[in-house]
C-alpha atoms as a PDB file:
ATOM      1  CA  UNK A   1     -43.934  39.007  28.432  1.00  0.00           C
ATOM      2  CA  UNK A   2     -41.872  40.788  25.756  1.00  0.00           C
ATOM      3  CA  UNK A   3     -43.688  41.799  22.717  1.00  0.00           C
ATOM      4  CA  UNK A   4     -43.189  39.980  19.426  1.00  0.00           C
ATOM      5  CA  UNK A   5     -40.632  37.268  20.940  1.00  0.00           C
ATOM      6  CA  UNK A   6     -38.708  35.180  18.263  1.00  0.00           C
ATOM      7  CA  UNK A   7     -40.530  31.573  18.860  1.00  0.00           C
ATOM      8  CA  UNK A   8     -38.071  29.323  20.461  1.00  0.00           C
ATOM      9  CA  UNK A   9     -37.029  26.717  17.902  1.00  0.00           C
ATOM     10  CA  UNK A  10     -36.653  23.227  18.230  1.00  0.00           C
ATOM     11  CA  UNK A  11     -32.988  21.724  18.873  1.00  0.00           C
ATOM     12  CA  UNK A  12     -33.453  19.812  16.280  1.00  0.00           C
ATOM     13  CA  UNK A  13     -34.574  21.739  13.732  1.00  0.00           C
ATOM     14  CA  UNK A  14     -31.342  21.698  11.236  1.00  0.00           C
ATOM     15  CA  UNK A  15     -32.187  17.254  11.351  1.00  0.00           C
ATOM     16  CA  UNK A  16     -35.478  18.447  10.703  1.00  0.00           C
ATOM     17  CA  UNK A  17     -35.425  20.903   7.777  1.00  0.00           C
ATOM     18  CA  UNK A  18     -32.431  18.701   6.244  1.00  0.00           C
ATOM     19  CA  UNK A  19     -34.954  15.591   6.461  1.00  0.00           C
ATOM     20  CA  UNK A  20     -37.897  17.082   4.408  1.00  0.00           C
ATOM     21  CA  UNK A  21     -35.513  18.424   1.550  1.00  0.00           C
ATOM     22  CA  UNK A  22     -34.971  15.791  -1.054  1.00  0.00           C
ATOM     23  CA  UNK A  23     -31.754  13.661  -1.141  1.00  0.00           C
ATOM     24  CA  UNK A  24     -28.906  14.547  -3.211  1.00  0.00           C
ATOM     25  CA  UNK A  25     -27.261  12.105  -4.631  1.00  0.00           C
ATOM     26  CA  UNK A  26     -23.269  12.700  -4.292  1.00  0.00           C
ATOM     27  CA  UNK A  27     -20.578  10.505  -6.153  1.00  0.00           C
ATOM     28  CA  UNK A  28     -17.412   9.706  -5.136  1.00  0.00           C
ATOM     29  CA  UNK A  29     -14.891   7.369  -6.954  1.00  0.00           C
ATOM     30  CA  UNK A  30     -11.261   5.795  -6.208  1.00  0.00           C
ATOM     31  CA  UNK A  31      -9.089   2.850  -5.924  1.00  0.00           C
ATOM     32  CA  UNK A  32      -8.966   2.972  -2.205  1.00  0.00           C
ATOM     33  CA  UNK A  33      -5.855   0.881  -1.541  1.00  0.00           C
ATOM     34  CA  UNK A  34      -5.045   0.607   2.261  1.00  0.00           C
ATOM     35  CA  UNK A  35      -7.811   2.745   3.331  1.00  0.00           C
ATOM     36  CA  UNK A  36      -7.029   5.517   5.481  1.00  0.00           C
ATOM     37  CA  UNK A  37      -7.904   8.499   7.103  1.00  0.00           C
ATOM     38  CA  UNK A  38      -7.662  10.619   4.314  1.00  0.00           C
ATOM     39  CA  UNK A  39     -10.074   8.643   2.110  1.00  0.00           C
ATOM     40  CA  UNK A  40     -12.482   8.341   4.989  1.00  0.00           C
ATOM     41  CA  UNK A  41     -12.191  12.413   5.439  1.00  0.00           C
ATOM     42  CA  UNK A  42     -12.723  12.908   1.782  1.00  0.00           C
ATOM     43  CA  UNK A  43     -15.940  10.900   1.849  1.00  0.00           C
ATOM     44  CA  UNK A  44     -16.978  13.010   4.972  1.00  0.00           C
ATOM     45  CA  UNK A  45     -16.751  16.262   3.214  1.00  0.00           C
ATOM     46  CA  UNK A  46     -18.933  14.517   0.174  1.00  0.00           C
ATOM     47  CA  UNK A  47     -21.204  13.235   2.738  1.00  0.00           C
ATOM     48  CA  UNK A  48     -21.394  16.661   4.232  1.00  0.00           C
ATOM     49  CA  UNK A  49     -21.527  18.799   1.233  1.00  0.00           C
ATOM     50  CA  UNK A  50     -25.196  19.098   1.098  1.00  0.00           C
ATOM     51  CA  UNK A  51     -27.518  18.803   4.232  1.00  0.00           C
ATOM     52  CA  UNK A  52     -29.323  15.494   2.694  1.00  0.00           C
ATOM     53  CA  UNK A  53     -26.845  13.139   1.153  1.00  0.00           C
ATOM     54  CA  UNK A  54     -26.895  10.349  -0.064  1.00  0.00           C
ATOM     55  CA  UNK A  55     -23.087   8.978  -0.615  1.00  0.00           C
ATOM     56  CA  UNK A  56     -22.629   6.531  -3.659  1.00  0.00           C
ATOM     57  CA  UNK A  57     -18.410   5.410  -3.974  1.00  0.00           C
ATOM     58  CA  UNK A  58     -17.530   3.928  -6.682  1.00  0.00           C
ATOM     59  CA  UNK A  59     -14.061   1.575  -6.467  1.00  0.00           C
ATOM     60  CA  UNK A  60     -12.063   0.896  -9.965  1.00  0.00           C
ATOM     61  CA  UNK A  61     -11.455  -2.674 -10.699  1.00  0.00           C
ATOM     62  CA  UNK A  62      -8.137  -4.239 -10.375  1.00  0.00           C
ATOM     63  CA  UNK A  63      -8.151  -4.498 -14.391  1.00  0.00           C
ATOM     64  CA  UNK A  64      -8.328  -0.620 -15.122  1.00  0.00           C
ATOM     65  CA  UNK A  65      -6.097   0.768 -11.905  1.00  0.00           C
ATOM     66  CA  UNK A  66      -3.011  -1.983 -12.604  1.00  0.00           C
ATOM     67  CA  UNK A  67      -3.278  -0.858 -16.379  1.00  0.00           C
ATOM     68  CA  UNK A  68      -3.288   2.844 -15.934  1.00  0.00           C
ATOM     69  CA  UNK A  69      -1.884   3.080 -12.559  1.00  0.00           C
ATOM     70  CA  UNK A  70      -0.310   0.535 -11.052  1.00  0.00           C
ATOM     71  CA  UNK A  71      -0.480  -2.498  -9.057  1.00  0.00           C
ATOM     72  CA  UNK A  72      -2.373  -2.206  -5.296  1.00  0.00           C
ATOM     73  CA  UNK A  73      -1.670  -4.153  -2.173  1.00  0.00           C
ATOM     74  CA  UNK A  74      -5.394  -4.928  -1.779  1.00  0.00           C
ATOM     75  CA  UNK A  75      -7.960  -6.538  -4.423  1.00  0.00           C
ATOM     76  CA  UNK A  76     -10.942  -4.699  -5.769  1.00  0.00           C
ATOM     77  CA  UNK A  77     -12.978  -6.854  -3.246  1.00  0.00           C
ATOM     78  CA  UNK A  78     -10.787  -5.775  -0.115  1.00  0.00           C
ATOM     79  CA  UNK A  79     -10.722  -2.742  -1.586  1.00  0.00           C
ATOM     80  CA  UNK A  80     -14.986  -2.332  -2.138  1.00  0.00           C
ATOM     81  CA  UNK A  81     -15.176  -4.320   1.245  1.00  0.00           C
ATOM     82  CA  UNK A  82     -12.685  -1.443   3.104  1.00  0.00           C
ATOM     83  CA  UNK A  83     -14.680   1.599   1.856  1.00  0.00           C
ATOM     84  CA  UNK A  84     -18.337  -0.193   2.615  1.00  0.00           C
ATOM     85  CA  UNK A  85     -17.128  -0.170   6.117  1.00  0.00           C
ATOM     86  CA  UNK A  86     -17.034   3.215   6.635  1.00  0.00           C
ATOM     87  CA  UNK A  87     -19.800   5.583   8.061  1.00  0.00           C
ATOM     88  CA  UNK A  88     -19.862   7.862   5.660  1.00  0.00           C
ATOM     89  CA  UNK A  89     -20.947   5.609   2.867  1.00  0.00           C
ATOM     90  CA  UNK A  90     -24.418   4.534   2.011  1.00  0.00           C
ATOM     91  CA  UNK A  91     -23.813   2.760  -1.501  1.00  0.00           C
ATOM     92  CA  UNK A  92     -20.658   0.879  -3.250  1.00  0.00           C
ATOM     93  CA  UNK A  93     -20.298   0.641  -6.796  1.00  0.00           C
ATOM     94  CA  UNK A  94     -18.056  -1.905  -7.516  1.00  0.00           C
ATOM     95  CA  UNK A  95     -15.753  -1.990 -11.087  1.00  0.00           C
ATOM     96  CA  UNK A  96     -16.301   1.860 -11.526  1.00  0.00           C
ATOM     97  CA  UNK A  97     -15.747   3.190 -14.537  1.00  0.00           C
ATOM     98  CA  UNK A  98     -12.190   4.886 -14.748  1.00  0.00           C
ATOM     99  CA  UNK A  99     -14.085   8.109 -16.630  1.00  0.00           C
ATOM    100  CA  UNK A 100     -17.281   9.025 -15.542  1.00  0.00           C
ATOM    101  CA  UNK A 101     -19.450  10.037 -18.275  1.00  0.00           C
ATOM    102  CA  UNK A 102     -22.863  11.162 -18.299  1.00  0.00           C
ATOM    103  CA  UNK A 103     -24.870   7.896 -19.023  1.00  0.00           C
ATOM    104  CA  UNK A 104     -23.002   6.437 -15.855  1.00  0.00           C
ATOM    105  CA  UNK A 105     -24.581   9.681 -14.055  1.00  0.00           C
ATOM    106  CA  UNK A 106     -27.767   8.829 -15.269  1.00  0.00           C
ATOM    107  CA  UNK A 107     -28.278   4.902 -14.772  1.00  0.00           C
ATOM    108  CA  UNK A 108     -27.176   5.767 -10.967  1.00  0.00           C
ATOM    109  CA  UNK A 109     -29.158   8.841 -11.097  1.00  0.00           C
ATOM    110  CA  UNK A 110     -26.019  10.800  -9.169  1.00  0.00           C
ATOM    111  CA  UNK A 111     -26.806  14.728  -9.036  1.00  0.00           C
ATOM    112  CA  UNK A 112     -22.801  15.409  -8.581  1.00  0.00           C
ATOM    113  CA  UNK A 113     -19.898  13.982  -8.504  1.00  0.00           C
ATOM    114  CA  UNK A 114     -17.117  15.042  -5.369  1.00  0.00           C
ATOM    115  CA  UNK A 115     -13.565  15.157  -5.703  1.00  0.00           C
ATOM    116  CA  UNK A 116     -10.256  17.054  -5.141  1.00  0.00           C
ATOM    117  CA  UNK A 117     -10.508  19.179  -8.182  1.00  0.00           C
ATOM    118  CA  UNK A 118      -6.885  18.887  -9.242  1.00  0.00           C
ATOM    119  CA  UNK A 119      -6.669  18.316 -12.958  1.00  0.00           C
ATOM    120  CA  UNK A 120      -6.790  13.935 -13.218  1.00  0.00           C
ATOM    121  CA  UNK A 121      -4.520  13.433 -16.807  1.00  0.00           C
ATOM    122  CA  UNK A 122      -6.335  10.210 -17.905  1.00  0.00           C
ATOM    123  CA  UNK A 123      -4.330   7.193 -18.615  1.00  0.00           C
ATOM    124  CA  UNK A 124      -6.501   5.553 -20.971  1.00  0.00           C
ATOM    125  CA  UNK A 125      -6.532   8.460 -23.395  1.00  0.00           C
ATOM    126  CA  UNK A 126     -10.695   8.604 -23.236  1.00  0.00           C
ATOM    127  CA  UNK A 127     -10.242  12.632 -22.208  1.00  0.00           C
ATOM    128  CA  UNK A 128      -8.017  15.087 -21.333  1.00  0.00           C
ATOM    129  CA  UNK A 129      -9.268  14.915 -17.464  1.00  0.00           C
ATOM    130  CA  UNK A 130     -10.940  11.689 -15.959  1.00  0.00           C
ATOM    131  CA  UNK A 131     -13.934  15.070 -14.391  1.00  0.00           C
ATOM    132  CA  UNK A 132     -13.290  16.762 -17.199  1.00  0.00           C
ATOM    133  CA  UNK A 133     -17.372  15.949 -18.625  1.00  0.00           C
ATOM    134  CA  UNK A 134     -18.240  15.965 -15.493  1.00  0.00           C
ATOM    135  CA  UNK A 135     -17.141  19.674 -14.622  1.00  0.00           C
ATOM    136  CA  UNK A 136     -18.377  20.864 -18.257  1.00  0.00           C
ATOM    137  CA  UNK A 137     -21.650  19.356 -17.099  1.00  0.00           C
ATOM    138  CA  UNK A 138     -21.409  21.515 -13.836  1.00  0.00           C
ATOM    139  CA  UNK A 139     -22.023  18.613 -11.700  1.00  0.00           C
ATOM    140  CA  UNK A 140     -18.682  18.511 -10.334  1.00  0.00           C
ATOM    141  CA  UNK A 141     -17.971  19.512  -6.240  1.00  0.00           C
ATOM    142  CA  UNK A 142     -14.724  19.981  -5.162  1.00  0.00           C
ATOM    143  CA  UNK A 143     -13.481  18.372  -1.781  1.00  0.00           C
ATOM    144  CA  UNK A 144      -9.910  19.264   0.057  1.00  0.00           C
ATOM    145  CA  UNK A 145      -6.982  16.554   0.084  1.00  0.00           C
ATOM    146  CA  UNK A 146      -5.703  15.792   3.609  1.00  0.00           C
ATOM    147  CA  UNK A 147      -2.141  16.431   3.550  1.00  0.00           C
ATOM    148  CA  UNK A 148       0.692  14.484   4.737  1.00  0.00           C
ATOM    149  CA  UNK A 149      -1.011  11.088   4.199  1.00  0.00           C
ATOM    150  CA  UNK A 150      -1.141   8.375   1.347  1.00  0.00           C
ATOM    151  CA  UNK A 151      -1.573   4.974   0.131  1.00  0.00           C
ATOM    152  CA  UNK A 152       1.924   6.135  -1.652  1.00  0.00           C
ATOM    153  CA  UNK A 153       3.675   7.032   1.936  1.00  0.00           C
ATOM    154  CA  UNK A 154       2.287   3.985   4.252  1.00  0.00           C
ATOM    155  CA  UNK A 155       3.624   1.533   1.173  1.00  0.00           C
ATOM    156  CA  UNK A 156       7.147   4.088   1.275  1.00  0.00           C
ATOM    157  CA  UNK A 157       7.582   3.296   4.734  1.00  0.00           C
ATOM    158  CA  UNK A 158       7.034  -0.189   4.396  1.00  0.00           C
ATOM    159  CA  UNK A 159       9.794  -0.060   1.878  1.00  0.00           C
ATOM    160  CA  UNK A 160      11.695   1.914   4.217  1.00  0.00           C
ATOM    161  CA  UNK A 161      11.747  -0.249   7.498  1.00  0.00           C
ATOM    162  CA  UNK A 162      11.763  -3.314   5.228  1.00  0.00           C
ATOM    163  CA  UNK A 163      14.412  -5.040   6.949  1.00  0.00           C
ATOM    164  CA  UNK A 164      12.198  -5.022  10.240  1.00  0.00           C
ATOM    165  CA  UNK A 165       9.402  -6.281   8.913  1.00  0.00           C
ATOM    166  CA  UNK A 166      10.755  -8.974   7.657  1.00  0.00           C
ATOM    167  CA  UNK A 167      12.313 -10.242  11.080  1.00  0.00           C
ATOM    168  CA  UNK A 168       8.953  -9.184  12.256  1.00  0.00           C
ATOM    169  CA  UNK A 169       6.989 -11.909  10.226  1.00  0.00           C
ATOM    170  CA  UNK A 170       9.705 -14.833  10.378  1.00  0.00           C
ATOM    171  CA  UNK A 171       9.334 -14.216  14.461  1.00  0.00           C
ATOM    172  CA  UNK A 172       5.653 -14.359  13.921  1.00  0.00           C
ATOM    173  CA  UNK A 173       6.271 -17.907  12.185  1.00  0.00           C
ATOM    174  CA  UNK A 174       6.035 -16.923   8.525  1.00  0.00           C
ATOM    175  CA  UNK A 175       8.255 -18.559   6.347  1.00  0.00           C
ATOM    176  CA  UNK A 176      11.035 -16.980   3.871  1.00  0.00           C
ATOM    177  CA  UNK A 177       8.917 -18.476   1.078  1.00  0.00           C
ATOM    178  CA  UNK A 178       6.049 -17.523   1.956  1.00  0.00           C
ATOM    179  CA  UNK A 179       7.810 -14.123   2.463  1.00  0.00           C
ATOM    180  CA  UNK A 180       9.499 -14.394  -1.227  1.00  0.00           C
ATOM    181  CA  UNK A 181      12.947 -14.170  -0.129  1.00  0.00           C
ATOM    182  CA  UNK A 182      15.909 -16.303  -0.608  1.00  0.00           C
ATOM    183  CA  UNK A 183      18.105 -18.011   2.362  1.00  0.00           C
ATOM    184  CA  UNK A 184      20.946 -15.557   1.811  1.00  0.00           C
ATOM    185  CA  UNK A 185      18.389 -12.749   2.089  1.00  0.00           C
ATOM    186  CA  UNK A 186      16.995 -13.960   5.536  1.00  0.00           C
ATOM    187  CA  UNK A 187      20.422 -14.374   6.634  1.00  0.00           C
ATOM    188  CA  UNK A 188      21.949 -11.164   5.554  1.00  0.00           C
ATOM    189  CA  UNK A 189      18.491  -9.533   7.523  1.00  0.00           C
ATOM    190  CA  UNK A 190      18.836 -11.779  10.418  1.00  0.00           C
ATOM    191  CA  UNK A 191      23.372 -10.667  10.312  1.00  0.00           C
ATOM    192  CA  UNK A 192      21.944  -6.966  10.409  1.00  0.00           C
ATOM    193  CA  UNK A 193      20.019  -6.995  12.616  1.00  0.00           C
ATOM    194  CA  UNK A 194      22.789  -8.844  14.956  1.00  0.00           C
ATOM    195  CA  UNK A 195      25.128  -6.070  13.744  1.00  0.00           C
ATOM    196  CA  UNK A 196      22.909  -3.371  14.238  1.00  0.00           C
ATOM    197  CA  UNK A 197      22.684  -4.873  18.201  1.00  0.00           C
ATOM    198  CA  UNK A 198      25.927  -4.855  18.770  1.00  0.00           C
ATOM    199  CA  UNK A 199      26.890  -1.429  17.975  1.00  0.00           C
ATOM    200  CA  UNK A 200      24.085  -0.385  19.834  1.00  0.00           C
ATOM    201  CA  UNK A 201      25.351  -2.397  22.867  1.00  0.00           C
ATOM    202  CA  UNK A 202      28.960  -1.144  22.312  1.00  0.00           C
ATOM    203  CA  UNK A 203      27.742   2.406  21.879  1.00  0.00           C
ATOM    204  CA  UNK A 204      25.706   2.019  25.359  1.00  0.00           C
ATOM    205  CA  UNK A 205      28.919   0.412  27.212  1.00  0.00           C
ATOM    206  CA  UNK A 206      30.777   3.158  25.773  1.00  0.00           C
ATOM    207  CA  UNK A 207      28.495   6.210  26.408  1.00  0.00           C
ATOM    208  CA  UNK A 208      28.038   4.800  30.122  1.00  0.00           C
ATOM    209  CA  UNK A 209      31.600   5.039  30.568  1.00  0.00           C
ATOM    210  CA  UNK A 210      31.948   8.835  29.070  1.00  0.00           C
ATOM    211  CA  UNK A 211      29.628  10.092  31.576  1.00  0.00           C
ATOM    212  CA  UNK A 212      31.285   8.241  34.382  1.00  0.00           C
ATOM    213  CA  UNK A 213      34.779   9.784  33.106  1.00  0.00           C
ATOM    214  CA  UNK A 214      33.161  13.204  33.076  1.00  0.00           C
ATOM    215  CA  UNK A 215      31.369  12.911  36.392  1.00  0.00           C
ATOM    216  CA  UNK A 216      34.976  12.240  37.501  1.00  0.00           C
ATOM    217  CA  UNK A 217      36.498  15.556  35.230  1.00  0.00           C
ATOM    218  CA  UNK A 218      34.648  18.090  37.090  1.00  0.00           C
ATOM    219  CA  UNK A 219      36.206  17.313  40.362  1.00  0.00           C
ATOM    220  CA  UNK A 220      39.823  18.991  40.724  1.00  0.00           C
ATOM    221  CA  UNK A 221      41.466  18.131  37.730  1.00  0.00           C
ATOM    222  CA  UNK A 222      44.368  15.152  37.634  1.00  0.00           C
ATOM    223  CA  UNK A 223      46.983  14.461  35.388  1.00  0.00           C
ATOM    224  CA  UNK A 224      44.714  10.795  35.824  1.00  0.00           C
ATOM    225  CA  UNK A 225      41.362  11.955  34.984  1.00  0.00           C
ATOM    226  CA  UNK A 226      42.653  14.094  32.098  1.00  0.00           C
ATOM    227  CA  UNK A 227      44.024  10.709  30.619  1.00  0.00           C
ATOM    228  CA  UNK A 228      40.793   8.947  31.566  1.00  0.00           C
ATOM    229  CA  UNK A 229      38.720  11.483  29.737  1.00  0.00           C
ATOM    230  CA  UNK A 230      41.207  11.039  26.588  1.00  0.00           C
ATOM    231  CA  UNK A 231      40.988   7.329  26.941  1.00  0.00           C
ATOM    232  CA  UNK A 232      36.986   7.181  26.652  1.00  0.00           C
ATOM    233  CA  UNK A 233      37.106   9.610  23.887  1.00  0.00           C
ATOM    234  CA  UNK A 234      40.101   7.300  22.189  1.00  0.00           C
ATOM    235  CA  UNK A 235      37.199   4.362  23.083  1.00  0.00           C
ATOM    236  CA  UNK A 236      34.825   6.597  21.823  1.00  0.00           C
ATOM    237  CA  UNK A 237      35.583   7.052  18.193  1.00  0.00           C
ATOM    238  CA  UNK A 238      37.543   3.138  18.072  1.00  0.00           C
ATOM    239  CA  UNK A 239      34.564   1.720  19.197  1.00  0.00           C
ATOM    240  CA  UNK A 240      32.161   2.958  16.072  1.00  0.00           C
ATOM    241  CA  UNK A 241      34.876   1.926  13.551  1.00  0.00           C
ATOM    242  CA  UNK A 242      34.997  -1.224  15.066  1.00  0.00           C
ATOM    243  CA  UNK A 243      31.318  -1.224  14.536  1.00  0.00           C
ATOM    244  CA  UNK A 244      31.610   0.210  11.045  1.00  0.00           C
ATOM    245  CA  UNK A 245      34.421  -2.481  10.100  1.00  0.00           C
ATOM    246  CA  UNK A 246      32.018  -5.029  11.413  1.00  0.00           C
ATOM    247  CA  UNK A 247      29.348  -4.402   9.525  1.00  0.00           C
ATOM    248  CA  UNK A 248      31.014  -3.647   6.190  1.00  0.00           C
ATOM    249  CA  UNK A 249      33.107  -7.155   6.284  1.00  0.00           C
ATOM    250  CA  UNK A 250      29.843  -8.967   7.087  1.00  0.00           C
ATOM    251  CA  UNK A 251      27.773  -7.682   4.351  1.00  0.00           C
ATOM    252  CA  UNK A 252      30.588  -8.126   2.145  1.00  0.00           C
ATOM    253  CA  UNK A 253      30.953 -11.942   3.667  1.00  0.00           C
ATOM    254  CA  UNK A 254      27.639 -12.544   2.746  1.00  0.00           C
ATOM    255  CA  UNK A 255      27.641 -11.098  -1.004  1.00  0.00           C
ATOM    256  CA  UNK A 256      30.759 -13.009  -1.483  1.00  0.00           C
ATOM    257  CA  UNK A 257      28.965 -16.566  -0.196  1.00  0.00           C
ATOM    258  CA  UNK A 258      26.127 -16.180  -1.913  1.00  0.00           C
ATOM    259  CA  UNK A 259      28.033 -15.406  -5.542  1.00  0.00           C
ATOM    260  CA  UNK A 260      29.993 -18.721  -4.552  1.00  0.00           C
ATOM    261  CA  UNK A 261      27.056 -21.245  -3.966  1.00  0.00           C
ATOM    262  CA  UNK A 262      25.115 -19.364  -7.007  1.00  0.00           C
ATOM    263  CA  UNK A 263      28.480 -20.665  -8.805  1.00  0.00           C
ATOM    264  CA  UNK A 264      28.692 -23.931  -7.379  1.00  0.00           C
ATOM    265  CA  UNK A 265      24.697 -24.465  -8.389  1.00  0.00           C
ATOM    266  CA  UNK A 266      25.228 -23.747 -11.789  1.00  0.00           C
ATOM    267  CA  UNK A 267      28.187 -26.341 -11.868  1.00  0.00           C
ATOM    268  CA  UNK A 268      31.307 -23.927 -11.941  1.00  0.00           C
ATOM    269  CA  UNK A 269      34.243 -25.975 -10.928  1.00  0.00           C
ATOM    270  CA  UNK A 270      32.001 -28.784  -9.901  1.00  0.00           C
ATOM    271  CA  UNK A 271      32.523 -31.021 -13.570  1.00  0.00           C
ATOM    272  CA  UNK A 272      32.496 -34.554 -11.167  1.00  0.00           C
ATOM    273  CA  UNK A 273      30.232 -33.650  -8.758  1.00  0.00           C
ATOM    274  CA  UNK A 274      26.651 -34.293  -8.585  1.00  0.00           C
ATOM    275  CA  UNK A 275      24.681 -30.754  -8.391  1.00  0.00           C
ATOM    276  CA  UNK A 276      21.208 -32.667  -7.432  1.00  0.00           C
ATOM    277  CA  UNK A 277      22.962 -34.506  -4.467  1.00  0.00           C
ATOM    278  CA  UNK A 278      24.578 -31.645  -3.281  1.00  0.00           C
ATOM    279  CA  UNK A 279      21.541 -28.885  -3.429  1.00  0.00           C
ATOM    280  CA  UNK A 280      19.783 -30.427  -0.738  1.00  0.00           C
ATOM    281  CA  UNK A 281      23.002 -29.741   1.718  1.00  0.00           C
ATOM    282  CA  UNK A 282      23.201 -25.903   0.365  1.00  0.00           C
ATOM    283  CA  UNK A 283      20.368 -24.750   2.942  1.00  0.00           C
ATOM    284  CA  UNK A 284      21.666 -26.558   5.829  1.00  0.00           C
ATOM    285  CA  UNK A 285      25.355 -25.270   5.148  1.00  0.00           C
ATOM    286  CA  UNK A 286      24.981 -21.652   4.428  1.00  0.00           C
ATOM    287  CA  UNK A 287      22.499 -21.558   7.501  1.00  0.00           C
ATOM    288  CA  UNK A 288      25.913 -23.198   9.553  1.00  0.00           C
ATOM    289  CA  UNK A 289      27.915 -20.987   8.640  1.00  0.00           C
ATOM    290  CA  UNK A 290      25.435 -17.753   9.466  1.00  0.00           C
ATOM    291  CA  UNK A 291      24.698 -19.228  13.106  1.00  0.00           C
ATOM    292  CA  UNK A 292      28.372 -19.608  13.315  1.00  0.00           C
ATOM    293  CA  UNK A 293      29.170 -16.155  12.121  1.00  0.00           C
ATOM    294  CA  UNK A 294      26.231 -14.907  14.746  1.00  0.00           C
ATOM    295  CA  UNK A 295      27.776 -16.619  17.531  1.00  0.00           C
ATOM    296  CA  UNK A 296      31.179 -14.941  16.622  1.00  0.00           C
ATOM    297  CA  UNK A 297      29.238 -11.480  17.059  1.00  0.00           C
ATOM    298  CA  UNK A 298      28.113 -12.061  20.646  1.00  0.00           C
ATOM    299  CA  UNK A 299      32.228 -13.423  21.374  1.00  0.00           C
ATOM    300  CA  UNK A 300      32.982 -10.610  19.808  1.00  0.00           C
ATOM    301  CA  UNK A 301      30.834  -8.527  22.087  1.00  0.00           C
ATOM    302  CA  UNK A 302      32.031  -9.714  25.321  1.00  0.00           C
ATOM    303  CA  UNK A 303      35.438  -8.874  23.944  1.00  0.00           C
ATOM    304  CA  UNK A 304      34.308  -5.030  23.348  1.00  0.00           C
ATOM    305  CA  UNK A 305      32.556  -4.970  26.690  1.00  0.00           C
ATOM    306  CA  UNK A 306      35.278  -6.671  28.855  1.00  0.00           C
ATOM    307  CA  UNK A 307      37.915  -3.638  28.637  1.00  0.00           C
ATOM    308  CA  UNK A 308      35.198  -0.967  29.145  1.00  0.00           C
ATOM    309  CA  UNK A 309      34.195  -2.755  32.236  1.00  0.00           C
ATOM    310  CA  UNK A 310      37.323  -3.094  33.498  1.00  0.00           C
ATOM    311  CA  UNK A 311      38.221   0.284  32.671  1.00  0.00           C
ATOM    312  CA  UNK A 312      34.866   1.388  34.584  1.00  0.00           C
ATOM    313  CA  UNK A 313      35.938  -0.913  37.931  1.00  0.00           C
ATOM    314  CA  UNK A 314      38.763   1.463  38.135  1.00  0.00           C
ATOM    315  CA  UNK A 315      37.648   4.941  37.864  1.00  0.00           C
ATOM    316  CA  UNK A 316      34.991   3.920  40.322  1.00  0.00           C
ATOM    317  CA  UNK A 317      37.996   3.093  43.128  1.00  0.00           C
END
């Protein structure tokens, strides 16, 4: 047996020594909206700072963070709610103060308070920085930001892809009103999204085609083929401003329909008629005239696609 051997220590033994020092208590505070992965990480690294923790979040009311920042997707109850759900936290303080101060330390009886330490310029004119007191106080830890992720960039690409999400939720069975948009507005979405079909169907037909045609170029060249390769190009470049032309004429069709029945509702050239009578038609009519327009898309369609086939039949002969 070797002399003086270190004693083996127990696996363990970090839980251990961590259990019999006295809990820290760490604050962290935020509005939370749309919790993510970066909030959650940024309560792990408060959770983590010391090696007995206990984790107190506090989430600002819907009062202070529409006032001084803006309004959130989620209420101060989702918003509490969201954050009480993750591991890391052991206590919620709900309607945080927007400053912390030091009597707000004490009635809690937090130790420190975690955040990003980028200077917070305070809205409500209390101080200079919402941590400012607290950092004076030298109970302030700093945590890391997790790049690349937001409550700012999920709503951006919301707004982004808005279009699709609204055809998502009227396929789900959600209504336009419930959806806050006007018939003309579903129906411009709904000719769009027909639009954007089509030139993706006449793009397909006439990509197919191209690589047929220049399958057929690299054999020994023909005065045939070389005409067939300048015919898809000709196709080619037709086809997407036949798609362009489409698209700007619809949207334009639309803009010009709605201006007319917002005209006709407010009694322009109508002096005889009765507006009541005829606004419970409007809906009906305008949603006529889109299925109609929608039906002369997919015509419209088979017209594109009927040459290229053709065209296609005979290079393969």
């Amino acid at each position: 047996m070797e002399p003086n051997a270190p004693e083996q220590q127990p696996a363990h033994s970090e839980e251990v020594a961590a259990s019999v020092q006295p809990p820290v208590r760490v604050y962290a505070d935020g509005i939370f909206d749309v919790f993510h992965f970066g909030h959650a990480r940024a309560l792990e690294q408060a959770k983590k700072r010391f090696p007995n923790t206990v984790l107190v979040v506090g989430v600002c009311s819907d009062a202070d963070t529409h006032k001084y920042k803006g309004l959130t997707v989620m209420d101060e109850k989702e918003r509490a709610e969201s954050v009480r759900h993750c591991k890391w936290v052991d206590e919620v303080v709900e309607q945080a103060p927007w400053v912390i101060n030091l009597e707000f330390l004490d009635k809690h009886k937090i130790d420190y308070v975690a955040h990003d330490d980028l200077p917070y310029a305070d809205a409500s004119g209390q101080v200079d920085d919402v941590y400012g007191p607290v950092k004076r106080a030298g109970k302030f830890v700093a945590t890391n930001r997790t790049e690349g992720i937001s409550t700012s960039d999920i709503v951006l690409r919301i707004l982004r892809n808005y279009n699709n999400y609204i055809l998502r939720n009227l396929q789900r069975g959600y209504t336009r009103k419930q959806l806050g948009i006007n018939l003309f507005k579903e129906q411009r979405i709904r000719a769009s999204d027909n639009i954007r079909r089509l030139r993706e169907t006449c793009a397909g037909h006439i990509s197919k085609h191209i690589k047929r045609s220049k399958r057929h170029s690299n054999k020994p060249a023909t005065s045939q083929r070389r005409r067939n390769v300048n015919l898809a190009d000709a196709l080619e470049l037709k086809g997407r401003e036949l798609a362009d032309a489409i698209r700007h004429n619809a949207e334009e069709l639309a803009v010009n329909g709605r201006l007319v029945v917002e005209q006709m509702m407010r009694g322009h050239n109508l002096s005889a008629m009765d507006l009541q009578a005829m606004s419970g038609h409007v809906d009906s009519f305008c949603t006529s005239w889109i299925r109609h327009l929608e039906q002369s898309y997919l015509r419209l369609e088979d017209l594109a696609s009927a040459p290229l086939r053709f065209w296609g039949h005979r290079n393969r002969r």
